[in-house]
N, C-alpha and C. Protein backbone atom coordinates (compact mmCIF):
# COMPACT_ATOMS: atom_id res chain seq x y z
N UNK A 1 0.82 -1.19 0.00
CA UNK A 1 0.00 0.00 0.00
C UNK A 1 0.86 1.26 0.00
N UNK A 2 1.86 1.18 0.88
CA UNK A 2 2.48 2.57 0.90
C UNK A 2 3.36 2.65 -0.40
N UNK A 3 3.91 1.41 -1.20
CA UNK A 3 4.89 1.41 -2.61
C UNK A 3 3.96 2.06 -3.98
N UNK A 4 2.82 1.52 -3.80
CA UNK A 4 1.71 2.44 -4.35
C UNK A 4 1.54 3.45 -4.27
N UNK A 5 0.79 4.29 -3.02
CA UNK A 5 1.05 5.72 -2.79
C UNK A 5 2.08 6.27 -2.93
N UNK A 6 3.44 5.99 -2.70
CA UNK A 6 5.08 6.32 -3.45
C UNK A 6 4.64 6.70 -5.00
N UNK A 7 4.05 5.25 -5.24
CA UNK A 7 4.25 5.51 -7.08
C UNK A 7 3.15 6.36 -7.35
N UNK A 8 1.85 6.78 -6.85
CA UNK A 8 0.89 7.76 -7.53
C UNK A 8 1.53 9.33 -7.10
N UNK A 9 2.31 9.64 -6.00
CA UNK A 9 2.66 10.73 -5.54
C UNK A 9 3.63 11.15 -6.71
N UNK A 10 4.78 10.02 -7.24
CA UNK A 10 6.13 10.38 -8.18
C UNK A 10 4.90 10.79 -9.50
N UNK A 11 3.88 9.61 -9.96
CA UNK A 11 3.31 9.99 -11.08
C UNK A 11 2.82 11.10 -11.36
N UNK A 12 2.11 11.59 -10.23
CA UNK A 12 1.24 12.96 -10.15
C UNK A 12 2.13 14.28 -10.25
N UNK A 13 3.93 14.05 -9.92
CA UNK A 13 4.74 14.76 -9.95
C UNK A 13 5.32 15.66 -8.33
N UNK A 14 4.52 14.69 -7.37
CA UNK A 14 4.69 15.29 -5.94
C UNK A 14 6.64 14.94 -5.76
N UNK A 15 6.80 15.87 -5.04
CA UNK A 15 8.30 15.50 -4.74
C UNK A 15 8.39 15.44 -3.19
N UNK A 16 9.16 13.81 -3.46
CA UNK A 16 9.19 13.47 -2.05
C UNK A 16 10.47 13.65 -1.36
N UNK A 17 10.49 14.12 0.30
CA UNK A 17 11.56 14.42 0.58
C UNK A 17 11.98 13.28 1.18
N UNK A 18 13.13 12.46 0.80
CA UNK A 18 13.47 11.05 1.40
C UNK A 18 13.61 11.39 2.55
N UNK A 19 14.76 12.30 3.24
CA UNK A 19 15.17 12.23 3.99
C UNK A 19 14.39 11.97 5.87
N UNK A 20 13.53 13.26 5.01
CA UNK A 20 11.99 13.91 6.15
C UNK A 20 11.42 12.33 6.36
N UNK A 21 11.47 11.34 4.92
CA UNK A 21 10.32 10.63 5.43
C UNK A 21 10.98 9.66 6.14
N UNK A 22 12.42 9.65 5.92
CA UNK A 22 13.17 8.62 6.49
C UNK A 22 13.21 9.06 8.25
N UNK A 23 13.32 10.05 8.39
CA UNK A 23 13.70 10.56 9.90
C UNK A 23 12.67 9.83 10.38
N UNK A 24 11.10 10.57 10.26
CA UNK A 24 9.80 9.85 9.90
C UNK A 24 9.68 8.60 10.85
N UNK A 25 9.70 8.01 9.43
CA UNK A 25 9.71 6.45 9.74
C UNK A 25 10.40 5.58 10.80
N UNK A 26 11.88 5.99 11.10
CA UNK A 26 12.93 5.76 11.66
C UNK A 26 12.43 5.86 13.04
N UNK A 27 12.24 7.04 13.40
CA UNK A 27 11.45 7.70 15.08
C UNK A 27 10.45 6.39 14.94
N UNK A 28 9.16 6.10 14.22
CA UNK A 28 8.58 5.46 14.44
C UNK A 28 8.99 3.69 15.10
N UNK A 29 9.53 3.43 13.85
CA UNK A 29 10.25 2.14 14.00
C UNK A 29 11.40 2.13 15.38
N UNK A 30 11.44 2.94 15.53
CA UNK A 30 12.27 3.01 17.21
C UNK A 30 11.33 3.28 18.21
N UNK A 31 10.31 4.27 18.29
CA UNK A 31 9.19 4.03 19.43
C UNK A 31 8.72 2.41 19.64
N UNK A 32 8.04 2.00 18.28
CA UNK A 32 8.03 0.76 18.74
C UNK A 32 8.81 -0.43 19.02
N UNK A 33 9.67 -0.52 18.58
CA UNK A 33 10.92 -0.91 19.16
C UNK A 33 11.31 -1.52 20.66
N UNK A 34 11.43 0.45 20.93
CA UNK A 34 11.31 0.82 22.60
C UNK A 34 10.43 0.04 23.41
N UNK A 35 9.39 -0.28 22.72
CA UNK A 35 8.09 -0.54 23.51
C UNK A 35 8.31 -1.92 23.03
N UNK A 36 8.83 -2.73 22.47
CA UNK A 36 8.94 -3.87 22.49
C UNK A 36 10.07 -4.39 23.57
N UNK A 37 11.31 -3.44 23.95
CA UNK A 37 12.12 -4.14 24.29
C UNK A 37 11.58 -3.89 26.17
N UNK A 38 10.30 -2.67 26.30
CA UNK A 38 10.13 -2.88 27.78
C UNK A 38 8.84 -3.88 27.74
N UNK A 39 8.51 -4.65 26.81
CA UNK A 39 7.28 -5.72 26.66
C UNK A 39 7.93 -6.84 25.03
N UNK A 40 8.98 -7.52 25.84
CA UNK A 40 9.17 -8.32 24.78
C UNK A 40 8.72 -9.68 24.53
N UNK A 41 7.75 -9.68 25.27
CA UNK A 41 6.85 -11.15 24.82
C UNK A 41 5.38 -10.70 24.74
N UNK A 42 5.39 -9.30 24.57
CA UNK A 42 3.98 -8.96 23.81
C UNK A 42 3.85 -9.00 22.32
N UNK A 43 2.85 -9.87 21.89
CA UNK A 43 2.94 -10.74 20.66
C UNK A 43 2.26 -9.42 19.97
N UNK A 44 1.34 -8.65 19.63
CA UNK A 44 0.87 -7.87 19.15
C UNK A 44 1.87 -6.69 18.69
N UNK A 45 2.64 -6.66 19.48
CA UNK A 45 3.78 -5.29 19.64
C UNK A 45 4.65 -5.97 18.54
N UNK A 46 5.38 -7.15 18.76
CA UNK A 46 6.13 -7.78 17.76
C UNK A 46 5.35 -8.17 16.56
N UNK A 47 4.45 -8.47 16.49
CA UNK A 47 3.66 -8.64 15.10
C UNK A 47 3.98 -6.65 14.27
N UNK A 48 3.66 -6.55 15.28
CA UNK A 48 3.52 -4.57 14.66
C UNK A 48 4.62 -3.95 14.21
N UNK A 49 5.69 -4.50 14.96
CA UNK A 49 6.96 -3.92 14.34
C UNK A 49 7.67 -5.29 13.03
N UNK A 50 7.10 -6.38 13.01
CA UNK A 50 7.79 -6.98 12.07
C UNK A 50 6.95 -6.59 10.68
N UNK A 51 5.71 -6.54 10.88
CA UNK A 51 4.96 -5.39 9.95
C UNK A 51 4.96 -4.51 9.41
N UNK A 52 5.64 -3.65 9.95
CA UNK A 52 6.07 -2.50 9.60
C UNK A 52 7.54 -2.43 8.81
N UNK A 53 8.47 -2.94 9.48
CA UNK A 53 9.74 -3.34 8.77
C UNK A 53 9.64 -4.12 7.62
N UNK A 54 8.25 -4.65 7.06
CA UNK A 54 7.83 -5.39 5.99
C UNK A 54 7.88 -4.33 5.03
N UNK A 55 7.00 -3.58 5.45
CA UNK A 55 6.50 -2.37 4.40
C UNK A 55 8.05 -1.27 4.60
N UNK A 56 8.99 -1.24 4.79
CA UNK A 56 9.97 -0.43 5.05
C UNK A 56 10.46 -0.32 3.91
N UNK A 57 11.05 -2.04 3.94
CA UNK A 57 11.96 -2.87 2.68
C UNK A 57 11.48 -2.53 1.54
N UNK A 58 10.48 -2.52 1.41
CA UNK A 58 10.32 -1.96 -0.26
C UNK A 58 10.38 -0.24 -0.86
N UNK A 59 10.31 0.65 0.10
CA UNK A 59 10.60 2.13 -0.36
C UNK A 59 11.72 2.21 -1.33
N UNK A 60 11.84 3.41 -2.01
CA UNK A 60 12.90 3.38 -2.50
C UNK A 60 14.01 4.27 -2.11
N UNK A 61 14.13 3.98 -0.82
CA UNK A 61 14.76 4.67 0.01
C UNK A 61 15.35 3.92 1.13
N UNK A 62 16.52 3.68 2.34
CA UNK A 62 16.81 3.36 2.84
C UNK A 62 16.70 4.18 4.15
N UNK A 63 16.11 3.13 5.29
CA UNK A 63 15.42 3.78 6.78
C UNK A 63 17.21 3.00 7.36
N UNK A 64 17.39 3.81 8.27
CA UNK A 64 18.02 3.05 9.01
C UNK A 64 18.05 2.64 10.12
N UNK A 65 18.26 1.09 10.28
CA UNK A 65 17.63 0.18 11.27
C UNK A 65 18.42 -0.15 12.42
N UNK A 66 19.43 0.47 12.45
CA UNK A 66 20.53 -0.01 13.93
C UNK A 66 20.09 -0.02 14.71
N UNK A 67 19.55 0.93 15.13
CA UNK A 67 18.78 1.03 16.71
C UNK A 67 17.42 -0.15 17.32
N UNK A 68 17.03 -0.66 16.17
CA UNK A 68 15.83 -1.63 16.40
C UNK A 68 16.96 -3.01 16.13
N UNK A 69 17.88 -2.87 14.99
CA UNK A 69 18.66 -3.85 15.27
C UNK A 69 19.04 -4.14 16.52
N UNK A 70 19.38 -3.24 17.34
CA UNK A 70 20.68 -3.51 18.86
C UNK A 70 19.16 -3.89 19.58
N UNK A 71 17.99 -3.63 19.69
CA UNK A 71 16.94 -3.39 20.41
C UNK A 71 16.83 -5.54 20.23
N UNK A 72 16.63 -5.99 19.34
CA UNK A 72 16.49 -7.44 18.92
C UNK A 72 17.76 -7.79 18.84
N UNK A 73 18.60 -7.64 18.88
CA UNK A 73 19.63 -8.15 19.52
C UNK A 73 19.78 -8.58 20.81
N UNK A 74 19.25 -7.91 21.50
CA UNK A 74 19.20 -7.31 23.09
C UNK A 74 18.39 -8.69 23.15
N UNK A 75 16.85 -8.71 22.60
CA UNK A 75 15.81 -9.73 22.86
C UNK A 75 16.57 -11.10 22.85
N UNK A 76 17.33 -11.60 21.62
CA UNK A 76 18.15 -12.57 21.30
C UNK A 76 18.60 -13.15 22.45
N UNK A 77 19.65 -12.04 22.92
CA UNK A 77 20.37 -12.33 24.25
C UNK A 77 20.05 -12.75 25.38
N UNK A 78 18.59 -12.58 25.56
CA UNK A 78 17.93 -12.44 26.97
C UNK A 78 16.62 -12.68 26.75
N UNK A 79 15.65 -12.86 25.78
CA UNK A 79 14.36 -13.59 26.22
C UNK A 79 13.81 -14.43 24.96
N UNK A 80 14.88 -14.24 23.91
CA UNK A 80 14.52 -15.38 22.90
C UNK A 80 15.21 -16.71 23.47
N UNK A 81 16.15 -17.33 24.07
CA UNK A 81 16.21 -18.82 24.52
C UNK A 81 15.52 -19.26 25.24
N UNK A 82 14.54 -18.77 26.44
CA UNK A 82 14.11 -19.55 27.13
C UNK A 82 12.74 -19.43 26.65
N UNK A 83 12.36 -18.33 25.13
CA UNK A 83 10.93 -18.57 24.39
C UNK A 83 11.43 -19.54 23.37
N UNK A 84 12.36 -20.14 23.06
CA UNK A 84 12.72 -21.20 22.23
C UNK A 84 12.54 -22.40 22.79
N UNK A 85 13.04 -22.48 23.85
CA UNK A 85 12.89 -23.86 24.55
C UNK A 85 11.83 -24.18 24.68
N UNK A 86 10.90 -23.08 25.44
CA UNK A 86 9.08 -23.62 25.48
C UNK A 86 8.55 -23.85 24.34
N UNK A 87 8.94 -23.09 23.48
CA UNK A 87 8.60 -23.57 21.89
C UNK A 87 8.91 -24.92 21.27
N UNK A 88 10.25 -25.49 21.89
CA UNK A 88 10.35 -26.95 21.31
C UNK A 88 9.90 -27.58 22.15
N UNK A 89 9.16 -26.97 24.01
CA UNK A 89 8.35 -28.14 24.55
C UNK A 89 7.15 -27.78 24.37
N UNK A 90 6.58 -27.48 23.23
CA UNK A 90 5.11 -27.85 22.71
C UNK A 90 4.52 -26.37 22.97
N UNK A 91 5.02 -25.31 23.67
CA UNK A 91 3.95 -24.16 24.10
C UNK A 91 3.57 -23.58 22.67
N UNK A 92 2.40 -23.74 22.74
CA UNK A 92 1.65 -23.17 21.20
C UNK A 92 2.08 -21.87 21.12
N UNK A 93 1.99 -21.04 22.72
CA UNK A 93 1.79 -19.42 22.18
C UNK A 93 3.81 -19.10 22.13
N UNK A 94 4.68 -19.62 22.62
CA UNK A 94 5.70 -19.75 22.65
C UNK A 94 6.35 -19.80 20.84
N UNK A 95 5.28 -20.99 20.31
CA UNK A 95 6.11 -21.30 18.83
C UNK A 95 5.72 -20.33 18.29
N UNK A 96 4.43 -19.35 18.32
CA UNK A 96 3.79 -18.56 17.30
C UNK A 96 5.05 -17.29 17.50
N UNK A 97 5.51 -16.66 18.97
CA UNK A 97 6.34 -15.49 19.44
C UNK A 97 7.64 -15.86 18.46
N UNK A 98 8.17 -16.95 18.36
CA UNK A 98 9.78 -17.34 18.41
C UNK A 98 9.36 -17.27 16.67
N UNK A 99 8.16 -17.80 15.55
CA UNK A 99 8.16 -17.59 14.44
C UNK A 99 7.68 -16.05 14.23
N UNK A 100 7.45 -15.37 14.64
CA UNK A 100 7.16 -13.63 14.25
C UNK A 100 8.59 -13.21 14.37
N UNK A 101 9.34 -13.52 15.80
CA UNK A 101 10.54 -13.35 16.12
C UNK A 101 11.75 -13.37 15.38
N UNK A 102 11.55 -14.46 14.37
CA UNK A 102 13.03 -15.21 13.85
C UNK A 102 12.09 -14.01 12.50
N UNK A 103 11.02 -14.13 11.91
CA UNK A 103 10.64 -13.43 10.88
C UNK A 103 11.07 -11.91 10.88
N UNK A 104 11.26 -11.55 12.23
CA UNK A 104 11.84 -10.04 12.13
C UNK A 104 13.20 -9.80 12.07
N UNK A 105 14.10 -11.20 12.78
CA UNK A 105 15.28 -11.35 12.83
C UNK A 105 15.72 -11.11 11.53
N UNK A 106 15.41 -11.91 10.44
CA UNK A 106 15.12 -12.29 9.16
C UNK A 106 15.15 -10.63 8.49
N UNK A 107 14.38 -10.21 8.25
CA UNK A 107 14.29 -8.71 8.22
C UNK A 107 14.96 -7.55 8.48
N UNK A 108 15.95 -7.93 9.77
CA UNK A 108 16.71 -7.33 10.32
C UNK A 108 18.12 -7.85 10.14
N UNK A 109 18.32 -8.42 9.55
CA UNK A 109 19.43 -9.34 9.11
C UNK A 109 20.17 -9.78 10.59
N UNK A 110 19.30 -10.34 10.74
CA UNK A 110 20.26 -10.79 12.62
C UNK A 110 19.77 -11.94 12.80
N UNK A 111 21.39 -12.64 13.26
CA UNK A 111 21.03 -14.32 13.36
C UNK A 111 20.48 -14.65 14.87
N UNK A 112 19.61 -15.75 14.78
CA UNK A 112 18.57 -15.49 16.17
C UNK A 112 19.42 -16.89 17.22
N UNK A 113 20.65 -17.07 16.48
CA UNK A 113 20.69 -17.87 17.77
C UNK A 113 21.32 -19.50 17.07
């Protein structure tokens, strides 16, 4: 949706300011972030930010992601193994966290472990 609105704004002749939208976006993708790393087994929060970093990847522009990187890094270190383990002992809501999880890892180019 938003690679669309990109392309009717360039067609119509709107000029977009990368930078503005990058700052933008960036603040955003770090609020939630933030709020994932003080609620990191809230599944809704991580659905929202791997969502969003979905729709990032395709601009034609580059956001930059360090700060949400170090933020899932952080998770990696400290509350993705012991949501892995419940995940390989059967916890349903455990496997669904650790696959959104590794999907953002994925996204974020960061190995989960």
């Amino acid at each position: 949706r938003i690679q669309a609105l990109l392309e009717q704004a360039r067609g119509d002749g709107v000029a977009l300011d990368a930078a503005t939208l990058e700052f933008a976006l960036r603040g955003t993708l770090e609020r939630i972030a933030q709020r994932l790393l003080s609620a990191p087994t809230d599944l809704p929060l991580l659905q929202q930010l791997e969502a969003a970093l979905g729709l990032v990847r395709g601009l034609p522009f580059d956001v930059n992601v360090w700060e949400i990187q170090n933020v899932c890094y952080h998770i990696v270190k400290t509350v993705y193994p012991e949501l892995r383990i419940r995940a390989e002992q059967g916890d349903a809501d455990a496997r669904v966290w650790v696959a959104h999880f590794r999907s953002l890892c994925q996204k974020l180019s960061i190995r989960e472990g």
